[in-house]
N, C-alpha and C. Protein backbone atom coordinates (compact mmCIF):
# COMPACT_ATOMS: atom_id res chain seq x y z
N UNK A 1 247.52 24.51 57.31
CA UNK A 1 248.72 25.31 57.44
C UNK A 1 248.88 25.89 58.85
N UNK A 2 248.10 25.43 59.82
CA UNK A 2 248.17 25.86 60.88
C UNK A 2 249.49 26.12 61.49
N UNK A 3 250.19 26.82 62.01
CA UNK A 3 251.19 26.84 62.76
C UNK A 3 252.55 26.64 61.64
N UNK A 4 252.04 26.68 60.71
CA UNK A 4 253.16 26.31 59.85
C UNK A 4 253.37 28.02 58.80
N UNK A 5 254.79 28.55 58.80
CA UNK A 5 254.64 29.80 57.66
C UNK A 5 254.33 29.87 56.61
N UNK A 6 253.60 30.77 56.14
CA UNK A 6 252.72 31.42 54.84
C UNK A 6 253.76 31.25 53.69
N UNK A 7 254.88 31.27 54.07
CA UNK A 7 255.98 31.50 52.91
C UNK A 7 256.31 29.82 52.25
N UNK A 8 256.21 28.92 53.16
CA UNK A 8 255.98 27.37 52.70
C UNK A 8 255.56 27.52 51.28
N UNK A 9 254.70 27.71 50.87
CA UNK A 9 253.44 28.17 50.03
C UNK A 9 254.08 28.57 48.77
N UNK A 10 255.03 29.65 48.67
CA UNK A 10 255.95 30.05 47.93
C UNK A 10 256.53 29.38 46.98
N UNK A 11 257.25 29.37 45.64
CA UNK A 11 258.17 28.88 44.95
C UNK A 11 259.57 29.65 45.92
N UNK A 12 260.24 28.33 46.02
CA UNK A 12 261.59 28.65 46.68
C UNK A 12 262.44 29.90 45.98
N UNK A 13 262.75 30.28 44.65
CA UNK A 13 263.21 31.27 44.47
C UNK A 13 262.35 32.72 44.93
N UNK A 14 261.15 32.22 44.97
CA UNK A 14 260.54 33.52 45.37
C UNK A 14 260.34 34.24 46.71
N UNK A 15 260.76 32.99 47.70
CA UNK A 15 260.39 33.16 49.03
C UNK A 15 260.71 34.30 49.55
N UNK A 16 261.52 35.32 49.32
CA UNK A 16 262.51 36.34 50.09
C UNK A 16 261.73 37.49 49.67
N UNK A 17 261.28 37.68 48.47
CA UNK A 17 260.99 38.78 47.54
C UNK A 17 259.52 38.95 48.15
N UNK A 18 258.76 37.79 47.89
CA UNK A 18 257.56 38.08 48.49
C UNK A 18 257.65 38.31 50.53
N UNK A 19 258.03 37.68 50.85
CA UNK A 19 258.19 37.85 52.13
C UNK A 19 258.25 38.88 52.56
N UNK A 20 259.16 40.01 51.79
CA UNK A 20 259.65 41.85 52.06
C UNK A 20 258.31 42.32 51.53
N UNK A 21 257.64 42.00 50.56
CA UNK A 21 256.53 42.73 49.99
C UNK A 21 255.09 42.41 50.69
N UNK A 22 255.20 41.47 50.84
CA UNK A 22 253.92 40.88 51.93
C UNK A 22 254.02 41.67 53.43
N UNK A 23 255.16 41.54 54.47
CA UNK A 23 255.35 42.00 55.37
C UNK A 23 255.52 43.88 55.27
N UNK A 24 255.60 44.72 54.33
CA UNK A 24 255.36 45.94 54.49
C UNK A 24 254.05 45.95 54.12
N UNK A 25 253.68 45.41 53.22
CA UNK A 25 251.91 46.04 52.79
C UNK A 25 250.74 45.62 53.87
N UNK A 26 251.33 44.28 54.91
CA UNK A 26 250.66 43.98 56.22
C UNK A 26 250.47 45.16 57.18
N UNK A 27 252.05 45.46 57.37
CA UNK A 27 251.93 47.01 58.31
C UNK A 27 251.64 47.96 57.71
N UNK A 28 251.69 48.36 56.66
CA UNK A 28 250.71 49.56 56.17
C UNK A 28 249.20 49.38 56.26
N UNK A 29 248.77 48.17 55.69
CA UNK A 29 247.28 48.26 55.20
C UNK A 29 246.62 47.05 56.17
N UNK A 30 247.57 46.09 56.13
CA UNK A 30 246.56 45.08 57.31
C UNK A 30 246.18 44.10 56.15
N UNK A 31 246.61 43.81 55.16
CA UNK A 31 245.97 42.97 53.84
C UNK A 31 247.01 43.08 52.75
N UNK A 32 247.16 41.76 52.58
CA UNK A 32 248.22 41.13 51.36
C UNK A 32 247.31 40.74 50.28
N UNK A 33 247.56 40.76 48.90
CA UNK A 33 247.00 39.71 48.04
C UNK A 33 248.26 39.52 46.90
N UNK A 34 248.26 38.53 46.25
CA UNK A 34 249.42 38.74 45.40
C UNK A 34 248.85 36.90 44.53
N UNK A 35 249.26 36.86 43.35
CA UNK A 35 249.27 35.65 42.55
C UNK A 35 250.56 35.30 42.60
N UNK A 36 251.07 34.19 42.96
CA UNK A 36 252.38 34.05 43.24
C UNK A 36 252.76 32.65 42.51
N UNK A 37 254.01 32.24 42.30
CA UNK A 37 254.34 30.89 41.96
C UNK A 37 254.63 29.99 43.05
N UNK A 38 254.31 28.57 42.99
CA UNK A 38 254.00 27.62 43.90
C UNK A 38 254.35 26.43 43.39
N UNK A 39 254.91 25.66 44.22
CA UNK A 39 255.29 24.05 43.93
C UNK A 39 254.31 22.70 44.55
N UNK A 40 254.13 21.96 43.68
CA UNK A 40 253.00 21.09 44.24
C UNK A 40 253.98 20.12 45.04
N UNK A 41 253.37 18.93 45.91
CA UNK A 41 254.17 18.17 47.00
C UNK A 41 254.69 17.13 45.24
N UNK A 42 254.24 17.58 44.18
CA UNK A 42 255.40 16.36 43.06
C UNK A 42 256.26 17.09 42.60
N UNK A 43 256.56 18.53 42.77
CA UNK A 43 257.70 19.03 42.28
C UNK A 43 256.74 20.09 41.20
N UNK A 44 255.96 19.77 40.49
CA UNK A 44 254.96 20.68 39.55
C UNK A 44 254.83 21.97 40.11
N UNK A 45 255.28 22.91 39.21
CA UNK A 45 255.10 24.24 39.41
C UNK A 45 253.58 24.37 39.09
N UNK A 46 253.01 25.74 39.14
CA UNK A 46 251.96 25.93 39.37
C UNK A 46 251.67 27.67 39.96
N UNK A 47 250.60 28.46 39.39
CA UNK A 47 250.16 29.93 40.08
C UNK A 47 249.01 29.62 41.19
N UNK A 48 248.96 30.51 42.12
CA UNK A 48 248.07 30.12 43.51
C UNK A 48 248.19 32.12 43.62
N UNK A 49 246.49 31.93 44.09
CA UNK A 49 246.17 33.18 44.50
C UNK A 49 246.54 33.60 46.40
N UNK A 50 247.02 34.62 46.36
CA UNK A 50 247.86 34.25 48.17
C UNK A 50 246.53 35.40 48.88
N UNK A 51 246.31 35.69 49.81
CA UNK A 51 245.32 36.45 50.72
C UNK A 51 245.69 36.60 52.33
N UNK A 52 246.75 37.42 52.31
CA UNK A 52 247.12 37.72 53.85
C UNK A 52 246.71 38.57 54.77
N UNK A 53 245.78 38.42 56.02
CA UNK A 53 245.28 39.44 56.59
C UNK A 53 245.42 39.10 57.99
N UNK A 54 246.11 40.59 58.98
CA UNK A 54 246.82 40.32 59.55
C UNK A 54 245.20 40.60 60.77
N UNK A 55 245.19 39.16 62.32
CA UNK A 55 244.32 39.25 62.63
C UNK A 55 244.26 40.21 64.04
N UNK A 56 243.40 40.23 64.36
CA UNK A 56 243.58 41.32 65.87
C UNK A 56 244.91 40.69 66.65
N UNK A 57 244.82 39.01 66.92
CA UNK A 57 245.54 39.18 68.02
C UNK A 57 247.20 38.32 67.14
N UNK A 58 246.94 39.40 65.91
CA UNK A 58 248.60 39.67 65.06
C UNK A 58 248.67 38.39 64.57
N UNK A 59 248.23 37.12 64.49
CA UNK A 59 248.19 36.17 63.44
C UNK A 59 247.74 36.49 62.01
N UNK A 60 247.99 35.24 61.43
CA UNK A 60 247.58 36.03 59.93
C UNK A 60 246.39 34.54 59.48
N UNK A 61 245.69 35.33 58.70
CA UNK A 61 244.43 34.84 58.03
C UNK A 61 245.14 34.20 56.89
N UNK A 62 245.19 33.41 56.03
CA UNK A 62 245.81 32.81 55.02
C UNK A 62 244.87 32.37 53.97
N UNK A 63 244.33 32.37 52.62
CA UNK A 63 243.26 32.25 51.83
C UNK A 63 244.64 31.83 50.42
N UNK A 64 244.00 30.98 50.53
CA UNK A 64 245.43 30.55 49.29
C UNK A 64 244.66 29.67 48.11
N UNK A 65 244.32 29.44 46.88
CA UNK A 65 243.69 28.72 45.61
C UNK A 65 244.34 28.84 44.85
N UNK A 66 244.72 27.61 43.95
CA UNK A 66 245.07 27.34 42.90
C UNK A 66 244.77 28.01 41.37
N UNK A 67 244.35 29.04 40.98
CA UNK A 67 244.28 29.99 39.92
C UNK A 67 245.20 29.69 38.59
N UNK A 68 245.63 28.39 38.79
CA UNK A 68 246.21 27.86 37.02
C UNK A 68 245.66 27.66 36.05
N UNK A 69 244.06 27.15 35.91
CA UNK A 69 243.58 26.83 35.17
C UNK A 69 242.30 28.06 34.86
N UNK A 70 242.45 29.16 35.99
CA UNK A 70 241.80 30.35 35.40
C UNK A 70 243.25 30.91 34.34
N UNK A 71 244.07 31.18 34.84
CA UNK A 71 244.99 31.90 33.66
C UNK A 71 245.13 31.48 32.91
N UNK A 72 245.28 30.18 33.04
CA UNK A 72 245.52 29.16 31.65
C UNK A 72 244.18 29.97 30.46
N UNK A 73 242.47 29.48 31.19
CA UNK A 73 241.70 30.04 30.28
C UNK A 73 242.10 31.84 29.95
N UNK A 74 242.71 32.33 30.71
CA UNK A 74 242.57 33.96 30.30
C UNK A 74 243.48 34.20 29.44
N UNK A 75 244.73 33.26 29.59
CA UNK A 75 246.03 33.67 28.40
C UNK A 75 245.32 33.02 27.00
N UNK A 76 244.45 32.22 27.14
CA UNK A 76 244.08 31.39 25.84
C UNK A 76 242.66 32.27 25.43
N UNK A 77 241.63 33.03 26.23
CA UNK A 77 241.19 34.16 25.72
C UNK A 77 241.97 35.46 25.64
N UNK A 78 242.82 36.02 26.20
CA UNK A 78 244.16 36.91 25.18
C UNK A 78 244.10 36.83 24.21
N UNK A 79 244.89 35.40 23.50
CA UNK A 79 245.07 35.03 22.66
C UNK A 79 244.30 35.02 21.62
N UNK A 80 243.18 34.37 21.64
CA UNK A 80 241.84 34.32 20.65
C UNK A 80 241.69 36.09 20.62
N UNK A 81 241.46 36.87 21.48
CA UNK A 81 240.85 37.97 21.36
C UNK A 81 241.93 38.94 20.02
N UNK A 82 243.69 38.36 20.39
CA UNK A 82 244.22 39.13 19.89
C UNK A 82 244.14 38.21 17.98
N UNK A 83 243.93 37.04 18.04
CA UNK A 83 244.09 36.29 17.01
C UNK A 83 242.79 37.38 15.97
N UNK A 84 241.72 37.31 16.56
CA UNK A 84 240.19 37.91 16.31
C UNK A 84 240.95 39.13 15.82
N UNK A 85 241.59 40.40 16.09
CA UNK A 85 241.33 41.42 15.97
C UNK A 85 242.58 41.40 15.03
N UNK A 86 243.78 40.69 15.00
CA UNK A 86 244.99 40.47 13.64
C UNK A 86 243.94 40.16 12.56
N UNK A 87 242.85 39.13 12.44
CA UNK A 87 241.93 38.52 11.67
C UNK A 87 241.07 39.45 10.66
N UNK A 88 240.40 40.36 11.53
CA UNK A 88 239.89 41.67 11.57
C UNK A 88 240.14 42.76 10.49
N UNK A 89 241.86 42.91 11.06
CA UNK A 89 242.77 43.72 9.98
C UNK A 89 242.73 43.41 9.15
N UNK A 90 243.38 41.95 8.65
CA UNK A 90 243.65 41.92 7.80
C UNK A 90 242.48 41.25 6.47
N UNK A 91 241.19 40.99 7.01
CA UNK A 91 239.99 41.31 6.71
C UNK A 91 239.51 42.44 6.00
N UNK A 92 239.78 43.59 7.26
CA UNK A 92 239.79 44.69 6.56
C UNK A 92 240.67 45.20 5.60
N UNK A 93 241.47 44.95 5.58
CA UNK A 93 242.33 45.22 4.92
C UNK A 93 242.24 45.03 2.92
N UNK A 94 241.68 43.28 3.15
CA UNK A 94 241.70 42.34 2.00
C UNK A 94 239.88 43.29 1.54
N UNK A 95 239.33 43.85 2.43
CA UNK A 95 237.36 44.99 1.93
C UNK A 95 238.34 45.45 1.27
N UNK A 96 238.92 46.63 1.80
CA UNK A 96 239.68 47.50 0.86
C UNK A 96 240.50 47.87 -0.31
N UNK A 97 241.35 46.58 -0.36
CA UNK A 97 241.89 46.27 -1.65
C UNK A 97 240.96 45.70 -2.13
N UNK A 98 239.99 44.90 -2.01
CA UNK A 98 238.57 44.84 -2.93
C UNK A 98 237.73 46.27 -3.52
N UNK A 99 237.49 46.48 -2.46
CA UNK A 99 236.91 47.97 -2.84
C UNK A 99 237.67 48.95 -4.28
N UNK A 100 239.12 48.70 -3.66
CA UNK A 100 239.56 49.91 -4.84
C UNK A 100 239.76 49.09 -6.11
N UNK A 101 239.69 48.29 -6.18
CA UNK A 101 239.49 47.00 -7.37
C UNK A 101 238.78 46.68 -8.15
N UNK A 102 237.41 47.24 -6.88
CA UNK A 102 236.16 47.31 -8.21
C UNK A 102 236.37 49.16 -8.60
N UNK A 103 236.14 49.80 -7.73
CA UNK A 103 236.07 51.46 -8.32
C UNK A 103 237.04 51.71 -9.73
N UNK A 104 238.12 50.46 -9.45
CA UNK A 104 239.08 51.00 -10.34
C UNK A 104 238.38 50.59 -11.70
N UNK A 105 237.32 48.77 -11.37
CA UNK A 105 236.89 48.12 -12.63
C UNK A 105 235.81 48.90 -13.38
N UNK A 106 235.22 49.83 -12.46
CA UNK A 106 234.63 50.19 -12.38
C UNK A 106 234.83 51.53 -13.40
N UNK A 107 235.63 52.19 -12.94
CA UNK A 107 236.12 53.56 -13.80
C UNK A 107 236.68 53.02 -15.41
N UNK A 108 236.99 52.03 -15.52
CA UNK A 108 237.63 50.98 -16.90
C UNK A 108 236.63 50.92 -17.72
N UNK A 109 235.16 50.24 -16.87
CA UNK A 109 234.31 49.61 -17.51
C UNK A 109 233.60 51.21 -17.77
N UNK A 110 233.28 52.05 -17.44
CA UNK A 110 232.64 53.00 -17.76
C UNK A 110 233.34 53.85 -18.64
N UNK A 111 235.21 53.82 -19.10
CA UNK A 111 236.04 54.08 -19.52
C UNK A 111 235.70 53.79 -21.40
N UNK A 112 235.29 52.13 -21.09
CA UNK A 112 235.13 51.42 -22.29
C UNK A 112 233.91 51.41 -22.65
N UNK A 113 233.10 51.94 -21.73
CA UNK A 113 231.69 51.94 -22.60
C UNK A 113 231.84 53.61 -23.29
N UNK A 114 232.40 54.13 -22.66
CA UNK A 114 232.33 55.67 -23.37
C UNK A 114 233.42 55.64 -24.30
N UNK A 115 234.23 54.38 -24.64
CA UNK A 115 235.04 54.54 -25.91
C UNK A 115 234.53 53.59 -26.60
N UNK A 116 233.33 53.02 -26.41
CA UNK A 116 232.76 52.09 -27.76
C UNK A 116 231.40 53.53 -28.22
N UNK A 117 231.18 54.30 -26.67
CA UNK A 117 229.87 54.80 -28.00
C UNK A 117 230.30 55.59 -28.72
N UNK A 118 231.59 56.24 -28.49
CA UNK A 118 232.59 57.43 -29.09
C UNK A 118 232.74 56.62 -30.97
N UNK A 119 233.39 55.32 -30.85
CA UNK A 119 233.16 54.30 -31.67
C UNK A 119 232.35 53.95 -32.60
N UNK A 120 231.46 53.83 -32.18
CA UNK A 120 229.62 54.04 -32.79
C UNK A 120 229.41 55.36 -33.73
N UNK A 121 229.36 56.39 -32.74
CA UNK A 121 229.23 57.58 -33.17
C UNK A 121 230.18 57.98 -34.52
N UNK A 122 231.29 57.43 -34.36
CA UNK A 122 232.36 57.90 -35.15
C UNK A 122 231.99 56.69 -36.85
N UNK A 123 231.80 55.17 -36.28
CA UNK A 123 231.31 54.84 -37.51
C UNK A 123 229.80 55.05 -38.42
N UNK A 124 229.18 55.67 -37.52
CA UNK A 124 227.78 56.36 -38.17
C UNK A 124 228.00 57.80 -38.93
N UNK A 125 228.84 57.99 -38.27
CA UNK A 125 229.30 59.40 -39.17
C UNK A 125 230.26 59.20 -40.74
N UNK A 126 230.67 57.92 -40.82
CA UNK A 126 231.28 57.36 -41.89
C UNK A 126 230.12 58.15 -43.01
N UNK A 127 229.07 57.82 -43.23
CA UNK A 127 228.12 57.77 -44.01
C UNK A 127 227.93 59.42 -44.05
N UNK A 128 228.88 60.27 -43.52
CA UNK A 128 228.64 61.95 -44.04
C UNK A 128 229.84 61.93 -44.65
N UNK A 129 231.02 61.19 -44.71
CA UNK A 129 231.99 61.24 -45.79
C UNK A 129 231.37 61.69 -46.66
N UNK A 130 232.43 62.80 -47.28
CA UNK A 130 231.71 63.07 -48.95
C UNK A 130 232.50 62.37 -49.72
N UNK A 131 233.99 61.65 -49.20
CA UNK A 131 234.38 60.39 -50.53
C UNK A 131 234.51 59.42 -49.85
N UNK A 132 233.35 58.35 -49.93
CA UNK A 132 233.79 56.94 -49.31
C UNK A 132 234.70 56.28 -49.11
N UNK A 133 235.72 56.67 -49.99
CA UNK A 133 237.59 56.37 -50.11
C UNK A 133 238.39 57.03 -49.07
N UNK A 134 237.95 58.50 -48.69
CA UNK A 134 238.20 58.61 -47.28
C UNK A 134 237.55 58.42 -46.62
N UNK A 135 236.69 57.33 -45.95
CA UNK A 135 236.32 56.82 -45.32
C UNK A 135 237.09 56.54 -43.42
N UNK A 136 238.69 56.06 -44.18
CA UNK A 136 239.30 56.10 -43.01
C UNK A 136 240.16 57.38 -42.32
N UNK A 137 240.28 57.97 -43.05
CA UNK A 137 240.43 59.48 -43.11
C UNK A 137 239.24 60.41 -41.60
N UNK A 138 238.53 60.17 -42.47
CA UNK A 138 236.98 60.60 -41.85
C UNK A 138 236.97 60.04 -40.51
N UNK A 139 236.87 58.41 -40.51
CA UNK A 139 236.28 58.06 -38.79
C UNK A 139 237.39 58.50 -37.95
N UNK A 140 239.06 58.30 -38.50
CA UNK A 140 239.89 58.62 -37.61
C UNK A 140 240.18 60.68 -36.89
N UNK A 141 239.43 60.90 -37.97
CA UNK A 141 238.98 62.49 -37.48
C UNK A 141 238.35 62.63 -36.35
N UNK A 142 236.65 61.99 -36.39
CA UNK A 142 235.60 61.45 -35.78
C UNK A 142 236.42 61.31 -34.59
N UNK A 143 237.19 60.03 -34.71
CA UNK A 143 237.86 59.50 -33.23
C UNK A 143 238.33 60.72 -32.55
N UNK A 144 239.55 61.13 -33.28
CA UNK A 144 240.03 62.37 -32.42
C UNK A 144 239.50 63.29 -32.13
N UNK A 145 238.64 64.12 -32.81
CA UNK A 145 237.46 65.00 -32.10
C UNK A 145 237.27 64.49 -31.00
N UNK A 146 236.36 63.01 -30.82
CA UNK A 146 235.17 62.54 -29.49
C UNK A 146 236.44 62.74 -28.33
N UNK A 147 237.68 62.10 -29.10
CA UNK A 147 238.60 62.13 -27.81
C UNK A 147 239.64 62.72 -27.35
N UNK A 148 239.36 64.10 -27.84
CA UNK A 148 240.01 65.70 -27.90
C UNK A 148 241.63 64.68 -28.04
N UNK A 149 241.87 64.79 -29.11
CA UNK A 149 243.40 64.36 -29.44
C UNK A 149 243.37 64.66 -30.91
N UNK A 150 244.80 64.23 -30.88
CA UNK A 150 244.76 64.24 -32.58
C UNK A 150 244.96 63.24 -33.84
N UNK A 151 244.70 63.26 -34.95
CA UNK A 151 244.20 61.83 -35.39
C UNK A 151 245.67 61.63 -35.40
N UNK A 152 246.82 62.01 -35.62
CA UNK A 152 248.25 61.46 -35.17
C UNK A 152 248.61 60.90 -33.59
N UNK A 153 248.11 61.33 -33.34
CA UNK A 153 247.90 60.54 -32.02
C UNK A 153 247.12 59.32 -31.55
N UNK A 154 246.28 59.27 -32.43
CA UNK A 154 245.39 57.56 -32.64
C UNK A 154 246.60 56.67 -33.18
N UNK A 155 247.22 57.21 -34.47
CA UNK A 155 248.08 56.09 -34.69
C UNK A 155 249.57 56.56 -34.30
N UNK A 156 249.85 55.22 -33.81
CA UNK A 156 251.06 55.26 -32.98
C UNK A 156 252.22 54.91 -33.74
N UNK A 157 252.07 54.29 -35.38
CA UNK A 157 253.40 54.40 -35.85
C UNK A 157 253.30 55.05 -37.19
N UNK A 158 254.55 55.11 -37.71
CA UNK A 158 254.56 56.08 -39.24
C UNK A 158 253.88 55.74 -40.32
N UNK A 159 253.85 56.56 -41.45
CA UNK A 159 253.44 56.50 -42.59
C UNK A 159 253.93 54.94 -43.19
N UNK A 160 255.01 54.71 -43.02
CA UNK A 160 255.30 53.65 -43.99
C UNK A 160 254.88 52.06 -42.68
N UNK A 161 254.85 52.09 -41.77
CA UNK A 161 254.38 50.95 -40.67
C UNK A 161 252.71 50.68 -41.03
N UNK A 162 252.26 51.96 -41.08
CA UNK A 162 250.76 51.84 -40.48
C UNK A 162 249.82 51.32 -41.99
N UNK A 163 249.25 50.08 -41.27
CA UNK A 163 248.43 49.55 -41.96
C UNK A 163 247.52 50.82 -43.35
N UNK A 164 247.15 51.36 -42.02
CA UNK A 164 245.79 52.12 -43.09
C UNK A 164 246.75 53.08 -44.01
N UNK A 165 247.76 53.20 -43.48
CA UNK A 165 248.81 54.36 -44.64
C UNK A 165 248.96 53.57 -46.32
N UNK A 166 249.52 52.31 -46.16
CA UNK A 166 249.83 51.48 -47.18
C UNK A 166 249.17 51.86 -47.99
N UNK A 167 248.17 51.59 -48.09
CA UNK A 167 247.42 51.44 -49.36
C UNK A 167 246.91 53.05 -49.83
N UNK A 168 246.75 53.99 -48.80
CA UNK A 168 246.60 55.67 -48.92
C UNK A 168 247.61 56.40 -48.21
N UNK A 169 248.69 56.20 -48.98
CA UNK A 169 249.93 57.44 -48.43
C UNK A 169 249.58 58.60 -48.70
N UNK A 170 248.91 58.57 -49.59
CA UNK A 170 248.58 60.67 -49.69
C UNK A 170 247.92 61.26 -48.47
N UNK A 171 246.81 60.28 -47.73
CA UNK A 171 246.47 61.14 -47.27
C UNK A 171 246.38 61.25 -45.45
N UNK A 172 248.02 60.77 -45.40
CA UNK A 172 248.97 60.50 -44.28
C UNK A 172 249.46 61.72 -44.00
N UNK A 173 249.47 63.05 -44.91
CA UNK A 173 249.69 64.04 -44.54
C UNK A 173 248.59 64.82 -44.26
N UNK A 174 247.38 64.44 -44.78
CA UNK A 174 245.62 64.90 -44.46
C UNK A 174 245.69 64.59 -42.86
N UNK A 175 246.25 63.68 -42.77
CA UNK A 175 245.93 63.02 -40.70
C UNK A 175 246.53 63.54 -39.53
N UNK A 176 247.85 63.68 -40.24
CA UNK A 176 248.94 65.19 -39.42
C UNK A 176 248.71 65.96 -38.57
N UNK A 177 247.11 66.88 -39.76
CA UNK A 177 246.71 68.37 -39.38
C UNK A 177 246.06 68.07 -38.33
């Protein structure tokens, strides 16, 4: 590039812009650097690292490299880094809705083991019935005690729906209380 201007070097739309910015930061500081756009002798665009330093006897030092295939790798680690950390989220994301999935299976399953021994308890107590005929009378008591409710509240439909009523309507008003 001997004898030939720094601005050659340039992408033609850029020539003017850098030229004003290169030439004040020379007279301030004595040193240019800038990544600039550049045209190859086939027309191929292309980024080039520029290095202007202005010399004692006012020529300029010129340090110019091709830096396409570093950005190329840095936009394509960007990329991965940002792909990695979207990945991450939603990783984390998918722990968490796991997590509350089991606590929840978790609170169910410990839900249902304390309503089978409630269960247990309630059909072992069958056998303190003092009339075996209320029998169902009795465990559905049992139930509602273990599970502070009331035995009208175990069954969810009326006297004339509910299975266990059929056959003992009398003592559909015993279950009420």
């Amino acid at each position: 590039w001997l004898g030939r201007h720094w601005g050659e070097l340039c992408h033609p739309a850029d020539r003017d812009s850098l030229s004003l910015s290169a030439h004040r930061t020379l007279s301030a500081e004595g040193v240019w650097r800038a990544v600039i756009r550049a045209l190859r002798s086939d027309g191929a665009q292309f980024s080039q690292e520029v290095s202007l330093t202005r010399a004692p006897d006012d020529s300029l030092v010129l340090i110019s490299r091709d830096v396409s295939e570093r950005l190329r790798y840095e936009e394509d680690r960007q990329r991965l880094q940002e792909t990695m950390i979207l990945e991450r989220v939603e990783h984390e994301a998918r722990l968490e809705s796991a997590l509350v999935e089991m606590k929840r299976l978790q609170e169910r399953d410990a839900s249902m083991r304390q309503a089978s021994e409630m269960l247990v308890r309630a059909l072992q107590s069958l056998s303190e019935a003092e009339d075996l005929g209320d029998g169902p009378r009795h465990l559905l008591q049992q139930l509602a005690q273990a599970m502070r409710t009331s035995c009208a509240g175990l069954i969810p439909l009326g006297p004339e729906e509910e299975p266990l009523c059929l056959h003992h309507p009398a003592w559909w008003g015993a279950v009420q209380q």
